[in-house]
C-alpha atoms as a PDB file:
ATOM      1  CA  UNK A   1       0.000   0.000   0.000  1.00  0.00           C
ATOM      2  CA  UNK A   2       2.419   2.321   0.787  1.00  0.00           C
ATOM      3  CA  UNK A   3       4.472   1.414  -2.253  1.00  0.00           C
ATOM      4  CA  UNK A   4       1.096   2.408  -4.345  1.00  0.00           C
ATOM      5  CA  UNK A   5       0.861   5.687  -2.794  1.00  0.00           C
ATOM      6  CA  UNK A   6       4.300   6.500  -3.437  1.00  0.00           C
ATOM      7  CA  UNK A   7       3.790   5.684  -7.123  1.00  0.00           C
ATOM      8  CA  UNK A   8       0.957   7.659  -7.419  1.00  0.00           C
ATOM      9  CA  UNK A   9       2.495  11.069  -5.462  1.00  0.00           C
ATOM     10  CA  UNK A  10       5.292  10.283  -8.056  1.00  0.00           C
ATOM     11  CA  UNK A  11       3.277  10.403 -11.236  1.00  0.00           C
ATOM     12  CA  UNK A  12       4.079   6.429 -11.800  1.00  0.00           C
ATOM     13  CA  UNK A  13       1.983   3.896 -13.351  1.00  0.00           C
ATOM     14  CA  UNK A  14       3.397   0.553 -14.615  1.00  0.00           C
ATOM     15  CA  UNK A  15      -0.197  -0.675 -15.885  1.00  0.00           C
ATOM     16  CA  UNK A  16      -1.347   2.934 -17.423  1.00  0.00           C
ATOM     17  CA  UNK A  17       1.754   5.322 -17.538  1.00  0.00           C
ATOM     18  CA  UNK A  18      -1.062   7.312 -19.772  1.00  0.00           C
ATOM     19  CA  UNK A  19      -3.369   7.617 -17.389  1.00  0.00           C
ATOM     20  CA  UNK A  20      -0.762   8.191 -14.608  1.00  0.00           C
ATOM     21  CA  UNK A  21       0.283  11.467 -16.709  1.00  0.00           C
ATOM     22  CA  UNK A  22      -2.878  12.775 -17.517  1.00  0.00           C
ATOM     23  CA  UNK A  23      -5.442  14.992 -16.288  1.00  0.00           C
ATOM     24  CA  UNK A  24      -8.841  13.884 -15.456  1.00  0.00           C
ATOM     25  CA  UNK A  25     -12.034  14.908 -13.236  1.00  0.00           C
ATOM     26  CA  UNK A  26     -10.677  14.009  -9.384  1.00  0.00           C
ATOM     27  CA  UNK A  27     -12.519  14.569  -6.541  1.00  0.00           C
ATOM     28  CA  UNK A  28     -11.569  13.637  -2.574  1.00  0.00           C
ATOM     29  CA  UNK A  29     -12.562  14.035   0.636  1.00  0.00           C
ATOM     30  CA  UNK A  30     -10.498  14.443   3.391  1.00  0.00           C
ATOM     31  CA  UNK A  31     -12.374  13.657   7.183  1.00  0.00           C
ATOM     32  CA  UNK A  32     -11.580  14.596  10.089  1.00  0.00           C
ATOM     33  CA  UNK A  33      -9.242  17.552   8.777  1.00  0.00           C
ATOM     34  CA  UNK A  34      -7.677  19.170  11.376  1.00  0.00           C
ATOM     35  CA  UNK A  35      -7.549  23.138  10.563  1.00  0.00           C
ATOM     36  CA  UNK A  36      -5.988  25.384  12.685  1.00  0.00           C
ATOM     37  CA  UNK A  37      -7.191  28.544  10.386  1.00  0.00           C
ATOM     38  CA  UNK A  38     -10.511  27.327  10.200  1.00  0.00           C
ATOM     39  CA  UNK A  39     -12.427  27.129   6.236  1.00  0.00           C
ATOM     40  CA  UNK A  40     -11.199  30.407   5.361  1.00  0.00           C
ATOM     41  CA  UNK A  41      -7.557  29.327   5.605  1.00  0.00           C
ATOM     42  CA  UNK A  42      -8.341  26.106   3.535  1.00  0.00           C
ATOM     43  CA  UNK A  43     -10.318  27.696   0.671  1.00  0.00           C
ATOM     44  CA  UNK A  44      -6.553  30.056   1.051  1.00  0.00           C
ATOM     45  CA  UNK A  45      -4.255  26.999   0.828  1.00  0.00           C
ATOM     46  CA  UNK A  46      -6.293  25.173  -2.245  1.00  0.00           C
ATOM     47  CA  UNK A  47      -8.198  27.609  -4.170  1.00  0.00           C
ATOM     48  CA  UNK A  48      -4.965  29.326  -5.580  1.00  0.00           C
ATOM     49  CA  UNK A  49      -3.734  25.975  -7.323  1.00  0.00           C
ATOM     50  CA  UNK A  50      -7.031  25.339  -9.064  1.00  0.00           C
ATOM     51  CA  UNK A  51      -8.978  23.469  -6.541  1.00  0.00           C
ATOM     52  CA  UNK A  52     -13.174  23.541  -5.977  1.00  0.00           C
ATOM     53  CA  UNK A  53     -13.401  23.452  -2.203  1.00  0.00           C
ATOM     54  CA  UNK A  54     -16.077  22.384   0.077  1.00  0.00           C
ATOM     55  CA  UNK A  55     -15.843  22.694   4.140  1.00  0.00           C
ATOM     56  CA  UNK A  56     -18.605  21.301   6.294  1.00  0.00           C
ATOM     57  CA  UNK A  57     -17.347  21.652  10.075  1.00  0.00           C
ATOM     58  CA  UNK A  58     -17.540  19.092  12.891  1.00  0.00           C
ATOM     59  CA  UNK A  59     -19.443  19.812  15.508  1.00  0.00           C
ATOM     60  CA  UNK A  60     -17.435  19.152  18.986  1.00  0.00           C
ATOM     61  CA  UNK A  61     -20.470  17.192  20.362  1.00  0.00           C
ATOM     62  CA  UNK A  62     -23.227  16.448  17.933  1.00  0.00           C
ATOM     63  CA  UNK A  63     -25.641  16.374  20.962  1.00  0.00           C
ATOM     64  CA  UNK A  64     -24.803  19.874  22.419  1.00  0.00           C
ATOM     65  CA  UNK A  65     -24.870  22.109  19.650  1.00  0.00           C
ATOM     66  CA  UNK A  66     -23.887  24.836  22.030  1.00  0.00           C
ATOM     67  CA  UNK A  67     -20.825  23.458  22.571  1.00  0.00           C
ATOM     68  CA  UNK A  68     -20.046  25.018  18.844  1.00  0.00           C
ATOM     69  CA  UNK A  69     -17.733  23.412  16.506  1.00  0.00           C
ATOM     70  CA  UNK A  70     -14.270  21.518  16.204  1.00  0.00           C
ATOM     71  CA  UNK A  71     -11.068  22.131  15.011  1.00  0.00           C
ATOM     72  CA  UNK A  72     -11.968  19.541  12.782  1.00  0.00           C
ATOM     73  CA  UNK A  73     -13.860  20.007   9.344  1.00  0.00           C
ATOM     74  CA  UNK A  74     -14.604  17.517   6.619  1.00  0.00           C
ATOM     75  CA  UNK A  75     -12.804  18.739   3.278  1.00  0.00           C
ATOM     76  CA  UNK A  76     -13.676  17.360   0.090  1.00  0.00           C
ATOM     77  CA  UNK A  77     -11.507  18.709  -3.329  1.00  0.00           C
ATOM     78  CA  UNK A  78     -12.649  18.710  -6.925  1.00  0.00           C
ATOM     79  CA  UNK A  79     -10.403  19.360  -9.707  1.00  0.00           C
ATOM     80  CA  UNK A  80      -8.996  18.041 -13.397  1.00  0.00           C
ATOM     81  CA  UNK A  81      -5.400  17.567 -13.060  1.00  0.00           C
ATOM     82  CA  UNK A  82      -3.402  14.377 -12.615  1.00  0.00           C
ATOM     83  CA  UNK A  83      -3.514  12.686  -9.538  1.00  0.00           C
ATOM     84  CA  UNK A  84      -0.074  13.117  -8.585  1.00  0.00           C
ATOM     85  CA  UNK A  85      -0.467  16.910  -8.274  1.00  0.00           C
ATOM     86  CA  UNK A  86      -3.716  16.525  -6.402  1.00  0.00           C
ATOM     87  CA  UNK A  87      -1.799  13.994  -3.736  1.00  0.00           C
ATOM     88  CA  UNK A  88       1.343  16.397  -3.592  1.00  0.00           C
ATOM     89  CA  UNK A  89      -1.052  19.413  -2.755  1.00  0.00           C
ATOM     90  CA  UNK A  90      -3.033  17.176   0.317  1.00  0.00           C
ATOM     91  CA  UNK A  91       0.571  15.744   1.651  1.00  0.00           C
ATOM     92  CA  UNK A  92       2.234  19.227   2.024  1.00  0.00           C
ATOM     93  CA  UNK A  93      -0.865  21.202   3.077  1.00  0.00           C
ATOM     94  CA  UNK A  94      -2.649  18.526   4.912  1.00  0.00           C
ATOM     95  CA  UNK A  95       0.460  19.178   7.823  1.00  0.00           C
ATOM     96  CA  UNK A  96       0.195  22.973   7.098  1.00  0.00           C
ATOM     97  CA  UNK A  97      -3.479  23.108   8.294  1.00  0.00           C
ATOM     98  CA  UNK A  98      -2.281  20.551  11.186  1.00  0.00           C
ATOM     99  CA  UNK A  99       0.736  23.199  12.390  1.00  0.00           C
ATOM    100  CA  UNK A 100       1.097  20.181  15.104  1.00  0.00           C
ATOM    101  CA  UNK A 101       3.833  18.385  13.569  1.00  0.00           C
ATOM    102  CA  UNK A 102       4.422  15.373  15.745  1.00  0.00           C
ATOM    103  CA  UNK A 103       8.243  14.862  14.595  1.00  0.00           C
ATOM    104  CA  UNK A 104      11.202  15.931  14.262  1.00  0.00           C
ATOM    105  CA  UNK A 105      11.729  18.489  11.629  1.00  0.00           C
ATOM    106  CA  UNK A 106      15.366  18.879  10.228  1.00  0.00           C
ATOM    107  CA  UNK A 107      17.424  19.795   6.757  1.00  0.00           C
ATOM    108  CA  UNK A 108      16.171  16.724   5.326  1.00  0.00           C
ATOM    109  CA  UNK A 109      12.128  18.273   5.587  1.00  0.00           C
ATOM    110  CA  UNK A 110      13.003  21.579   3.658  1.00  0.00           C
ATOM    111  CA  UNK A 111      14.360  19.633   0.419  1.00  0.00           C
ATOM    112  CA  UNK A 112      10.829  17.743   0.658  1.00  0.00           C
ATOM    113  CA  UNK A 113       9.449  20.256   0.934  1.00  0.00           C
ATOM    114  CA  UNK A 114      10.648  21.877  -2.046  1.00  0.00           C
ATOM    115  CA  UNK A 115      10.607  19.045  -4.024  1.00  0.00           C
ATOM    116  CA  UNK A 116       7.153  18.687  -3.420  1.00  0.00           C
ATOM    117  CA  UNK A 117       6.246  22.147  -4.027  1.00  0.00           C
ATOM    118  CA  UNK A 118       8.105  22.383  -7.596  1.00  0.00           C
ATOM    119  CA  UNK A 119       5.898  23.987 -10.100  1.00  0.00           C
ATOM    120  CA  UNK A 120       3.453  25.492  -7.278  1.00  0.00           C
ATOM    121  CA  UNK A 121       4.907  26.543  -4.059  1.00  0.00           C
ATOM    122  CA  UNK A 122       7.131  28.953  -5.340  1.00  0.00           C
ATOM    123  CA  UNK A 123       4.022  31.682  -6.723  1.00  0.00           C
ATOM    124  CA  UNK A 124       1.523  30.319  -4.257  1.00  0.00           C
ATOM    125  CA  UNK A 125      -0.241  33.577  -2.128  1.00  0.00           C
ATOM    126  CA  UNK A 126       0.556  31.679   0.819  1.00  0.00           C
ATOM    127  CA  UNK A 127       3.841  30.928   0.351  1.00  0.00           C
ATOM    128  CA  UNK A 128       5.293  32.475   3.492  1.00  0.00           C
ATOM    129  CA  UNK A 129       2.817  30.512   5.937  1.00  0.00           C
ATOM    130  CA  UNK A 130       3.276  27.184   4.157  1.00  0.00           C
ATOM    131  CA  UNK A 131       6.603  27.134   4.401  1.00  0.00           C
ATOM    132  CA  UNK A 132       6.789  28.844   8.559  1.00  0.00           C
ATOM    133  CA  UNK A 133       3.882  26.139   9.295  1.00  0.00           C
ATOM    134  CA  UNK A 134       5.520  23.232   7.668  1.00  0.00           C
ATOM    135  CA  UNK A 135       9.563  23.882   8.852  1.00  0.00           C
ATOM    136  CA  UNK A 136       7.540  24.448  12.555  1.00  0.00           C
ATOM    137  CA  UNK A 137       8.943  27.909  12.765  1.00  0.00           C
ATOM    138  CA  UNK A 138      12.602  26.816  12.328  1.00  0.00           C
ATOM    139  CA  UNK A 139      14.404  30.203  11.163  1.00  0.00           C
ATOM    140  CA  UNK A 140      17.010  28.938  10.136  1.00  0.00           C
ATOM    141  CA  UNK A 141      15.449  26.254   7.454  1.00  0.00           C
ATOM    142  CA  UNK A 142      12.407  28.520   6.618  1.00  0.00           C
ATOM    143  CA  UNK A 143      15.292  30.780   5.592  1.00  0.00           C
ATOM    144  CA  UNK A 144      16.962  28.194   3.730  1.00  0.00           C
ATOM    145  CA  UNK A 145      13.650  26.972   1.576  1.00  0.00           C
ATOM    146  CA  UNK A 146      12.800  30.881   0.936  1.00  0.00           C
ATOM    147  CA  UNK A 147      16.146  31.727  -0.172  1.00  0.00           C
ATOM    148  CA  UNK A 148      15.797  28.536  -2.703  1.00  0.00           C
ATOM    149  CA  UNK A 149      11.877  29.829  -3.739  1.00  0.00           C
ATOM    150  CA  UNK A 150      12.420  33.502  -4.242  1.00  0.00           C
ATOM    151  CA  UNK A 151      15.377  36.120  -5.232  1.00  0.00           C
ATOM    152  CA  UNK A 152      17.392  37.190  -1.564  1.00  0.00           C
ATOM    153  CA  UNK A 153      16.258  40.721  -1.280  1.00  0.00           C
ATOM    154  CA  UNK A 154      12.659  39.160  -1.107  1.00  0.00           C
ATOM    155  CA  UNK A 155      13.671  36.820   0.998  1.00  0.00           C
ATOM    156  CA  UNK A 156      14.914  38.871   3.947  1.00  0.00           C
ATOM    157  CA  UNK A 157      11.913  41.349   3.610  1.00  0.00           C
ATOM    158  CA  UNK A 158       9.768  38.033   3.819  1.00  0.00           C
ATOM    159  CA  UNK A 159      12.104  36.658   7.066  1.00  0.00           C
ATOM    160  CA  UNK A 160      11.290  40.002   8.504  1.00  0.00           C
ATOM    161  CA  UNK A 161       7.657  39.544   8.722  1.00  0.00           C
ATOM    162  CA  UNK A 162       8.215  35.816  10.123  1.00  0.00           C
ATOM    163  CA  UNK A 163      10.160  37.529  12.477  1.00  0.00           C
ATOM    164  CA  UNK A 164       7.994  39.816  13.492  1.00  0.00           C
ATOM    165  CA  UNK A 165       4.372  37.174  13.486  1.00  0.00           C
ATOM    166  CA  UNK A 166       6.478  34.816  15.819  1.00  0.00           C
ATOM    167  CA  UNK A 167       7.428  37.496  18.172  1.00  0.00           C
ATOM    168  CA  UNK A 168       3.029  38.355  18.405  1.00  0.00           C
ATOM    169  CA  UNK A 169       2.534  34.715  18.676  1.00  0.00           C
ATOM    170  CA  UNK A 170       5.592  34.246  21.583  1.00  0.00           C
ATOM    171  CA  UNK A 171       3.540  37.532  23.401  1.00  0.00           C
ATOM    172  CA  UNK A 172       0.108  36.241  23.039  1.00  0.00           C
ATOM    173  CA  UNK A 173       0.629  32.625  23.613  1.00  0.00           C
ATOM    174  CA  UNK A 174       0.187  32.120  27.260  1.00  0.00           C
ATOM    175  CA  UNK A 175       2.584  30.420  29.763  1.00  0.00           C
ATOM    176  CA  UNK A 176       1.445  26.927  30.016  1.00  0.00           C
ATOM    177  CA  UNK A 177       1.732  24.859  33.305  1.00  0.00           C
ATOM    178  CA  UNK A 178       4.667  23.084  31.819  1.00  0.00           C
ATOM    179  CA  UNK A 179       6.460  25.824  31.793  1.00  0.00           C
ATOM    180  CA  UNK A 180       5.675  27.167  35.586  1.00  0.00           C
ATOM    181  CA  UNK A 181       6.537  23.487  36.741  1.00  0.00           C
ATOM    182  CA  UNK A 182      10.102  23.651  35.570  1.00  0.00           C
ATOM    183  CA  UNK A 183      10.438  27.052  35.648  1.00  0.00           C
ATOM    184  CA  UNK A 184      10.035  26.538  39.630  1.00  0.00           C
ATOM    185  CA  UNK A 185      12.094  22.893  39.623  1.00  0.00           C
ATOM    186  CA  UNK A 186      15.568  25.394  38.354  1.00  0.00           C
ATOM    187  CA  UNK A 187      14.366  28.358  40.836  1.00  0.00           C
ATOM    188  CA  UNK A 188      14.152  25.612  43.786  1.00  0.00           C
ATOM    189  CA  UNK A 189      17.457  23.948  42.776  1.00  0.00           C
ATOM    190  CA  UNK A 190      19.087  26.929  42.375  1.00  0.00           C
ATOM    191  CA  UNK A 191      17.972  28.266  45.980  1.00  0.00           C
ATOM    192  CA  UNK A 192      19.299  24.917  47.376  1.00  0.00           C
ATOM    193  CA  UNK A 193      22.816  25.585  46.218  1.00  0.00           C
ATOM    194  CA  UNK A 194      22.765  22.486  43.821  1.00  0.00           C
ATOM    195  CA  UNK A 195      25.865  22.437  41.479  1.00  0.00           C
ATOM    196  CA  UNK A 196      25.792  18.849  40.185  1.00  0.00           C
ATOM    197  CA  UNK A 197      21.662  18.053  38.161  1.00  0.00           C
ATOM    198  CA  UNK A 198      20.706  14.438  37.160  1.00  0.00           C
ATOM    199  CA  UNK A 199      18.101  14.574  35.264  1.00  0.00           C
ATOM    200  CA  UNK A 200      16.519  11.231  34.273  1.00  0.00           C
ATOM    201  CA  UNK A 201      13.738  11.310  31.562  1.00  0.00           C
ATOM    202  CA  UNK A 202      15.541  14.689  30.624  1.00  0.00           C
ATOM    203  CA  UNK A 203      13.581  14.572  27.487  1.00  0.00           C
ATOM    204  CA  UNK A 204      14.775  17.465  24.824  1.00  0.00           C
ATOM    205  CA  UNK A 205      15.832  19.063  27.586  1.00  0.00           C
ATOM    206  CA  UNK A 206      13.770  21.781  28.536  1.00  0.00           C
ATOM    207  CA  UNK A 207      15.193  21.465  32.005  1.00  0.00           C
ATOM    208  CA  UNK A 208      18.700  21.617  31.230  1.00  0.00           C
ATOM    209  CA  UNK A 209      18.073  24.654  28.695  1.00  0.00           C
ATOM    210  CA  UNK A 210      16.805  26.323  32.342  1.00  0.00           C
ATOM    211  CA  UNK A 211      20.224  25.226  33.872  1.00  0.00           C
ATOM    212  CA  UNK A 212      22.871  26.008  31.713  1.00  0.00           C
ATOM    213  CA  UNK A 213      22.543  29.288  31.713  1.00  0.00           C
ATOM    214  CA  UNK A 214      23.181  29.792  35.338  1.00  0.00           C
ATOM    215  CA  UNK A 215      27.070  29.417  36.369  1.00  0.00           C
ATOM    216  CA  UNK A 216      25.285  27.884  39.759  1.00  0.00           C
ATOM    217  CA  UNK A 217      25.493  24.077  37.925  1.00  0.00           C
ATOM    218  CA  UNK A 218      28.633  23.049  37.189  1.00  0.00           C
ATOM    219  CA  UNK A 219      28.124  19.661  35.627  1.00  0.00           C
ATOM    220  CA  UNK A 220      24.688  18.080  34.246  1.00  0.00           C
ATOM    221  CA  UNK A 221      23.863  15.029  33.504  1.00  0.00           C
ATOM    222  CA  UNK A 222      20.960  13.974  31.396  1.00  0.00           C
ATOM    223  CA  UNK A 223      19.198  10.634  30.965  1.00  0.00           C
ATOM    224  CA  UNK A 224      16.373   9.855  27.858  1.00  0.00           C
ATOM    225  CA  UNK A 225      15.760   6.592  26.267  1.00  0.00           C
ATOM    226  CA  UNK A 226      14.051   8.587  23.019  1.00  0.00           C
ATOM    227  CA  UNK A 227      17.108   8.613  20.435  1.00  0.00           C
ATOM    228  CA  UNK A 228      15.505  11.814  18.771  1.00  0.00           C
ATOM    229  CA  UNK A 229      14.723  13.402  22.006  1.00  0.00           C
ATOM    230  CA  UNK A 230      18.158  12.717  23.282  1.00  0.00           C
ATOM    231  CA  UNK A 231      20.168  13.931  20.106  1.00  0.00           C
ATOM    232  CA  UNK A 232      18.468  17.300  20.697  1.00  0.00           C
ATOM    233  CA  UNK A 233      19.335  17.932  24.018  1.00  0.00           C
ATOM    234  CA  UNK A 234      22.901  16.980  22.903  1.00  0.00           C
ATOM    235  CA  UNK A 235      22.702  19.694  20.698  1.00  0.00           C
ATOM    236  CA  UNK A 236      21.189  22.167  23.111  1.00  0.00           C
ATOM    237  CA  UNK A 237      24.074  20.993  26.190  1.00  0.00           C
ATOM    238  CA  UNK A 238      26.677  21.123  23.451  1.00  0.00           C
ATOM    239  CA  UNK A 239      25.897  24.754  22.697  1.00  0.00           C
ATOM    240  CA  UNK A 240      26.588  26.112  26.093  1.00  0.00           C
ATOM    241  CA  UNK A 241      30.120  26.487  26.659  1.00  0.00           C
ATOM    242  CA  UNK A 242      30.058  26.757  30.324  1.00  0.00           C
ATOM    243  CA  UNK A 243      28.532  23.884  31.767  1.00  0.00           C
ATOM    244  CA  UNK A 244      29.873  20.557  30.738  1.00  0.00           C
ATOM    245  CA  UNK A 245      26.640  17.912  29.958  1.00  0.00           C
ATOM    246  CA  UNK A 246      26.851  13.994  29.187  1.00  0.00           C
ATOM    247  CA  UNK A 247      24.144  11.629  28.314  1.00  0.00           C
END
């Protein structure tokens, strides 16, 4: 199955190449689309490459209509175009409307990306929020895919307003509990005169990112089974040059 699907985001058909690279009447529906935007954002994503859209939303409770709605809408897509570009348009998008990207994102995510999006991404009207929404905010690779989309004075004007629309969000986003707990875990350790942290389950080291930036600690040790969870709070201990970190 997965092989299939891969074929058919690739434009491949051993049985009907023809078919494969042809355009005919498609329509899909997508359900339960998560869509952090709402319809308005959707008919914004697929509209501009061509695409009828429909959005019906999902109640949160179908018995207490007061409750209002979901998230969550059902999606369906009409369109005459091959199916390849209609299945490249739903797998990056489909994670844009998500913005809850439940892995890691690294280099290897912006050349997907832009393979993905050859032929569309690149003049899209959105082009800016696909590309902050699928990289997860990364600066550093949003600024990487731009500068291979657009010319580099265009680039930095459109890094600019990134900048800017991530410093609102960091204002207006309030402090989650999360943050208070560990927030007060560093203040207590730090009152008690600790100089030496274990920290087992250390995570991606949201803890230790607390630590190492007080001269207090002078050695931290971390401990995470996750491999991806660990390599990034290698990264983050291996940036601070004075504390010294081991996991």
């Amino acid at each position: 199955m997965g092989r299939t699907l891969r074929e058919a985001i690739g434009g491949r058909s051993r049985e009907r190449p023809d078919l494969a690279a042809s355009d005919i009447p498609l329509e899909v529906t997508v359900a339960p689309l998560p869509a952090r935007g709402g319809a308005d954002l959707v008919r914004r994503l697929f509209e501009p490459l061509g695409h009828t859209v429909t959005c019906s939303p999902i109640a949160l409770d179908p018995q207490r209509a007061d409750w209002g709605n979901s998230n969550y809408l059902t999606l369906t897509l009409a369109n005459t175009c091959r199916l390849s570009v209609l299945l490249t348009h739903l797998v990056v998008l489909i994670p844009v409307l998500d913005d809850q990207k439940h892995y890691f994102v690294g280099d290897d995510e912006v050349e997907k990306l832009l393979a993905r999006g050859e032929g569309w991404l690149e003049s899209h009207p959105e082009r800016e929020l696909i590309v902050t929404r699928y990289l997860k905010g990364r600066r550093s690779l949003i600024k990487d895919a731009l500068s291979k989309l657009v010319a580099e004075e265009e680039t930095e004007a459109t890094l600019d307003n990134v900048r800017k629309d991530t410093a609102e969000e960091a204002i207006e986003k309030p402090l989650r509990l999360h943050d208070v707990r560990l927030d007060t875990v560093a203040e207590t350790m730090k009152s008690l005169g600790a100089t030496r942290v274990l920290d087992l389950g250390c995570g991606e080291g949201k803890l230790i990112g607390r630590l190492v930036k007080d001269r207090q600690f002078t050695e931290i040790v971390g401990v995470e089974v996750g491999s991806v969870s660990l390599a990034r709070a290698a990264r983050l201990w291996r940036s601070c040059p004075t504390s010294s970190a081991n996991a």
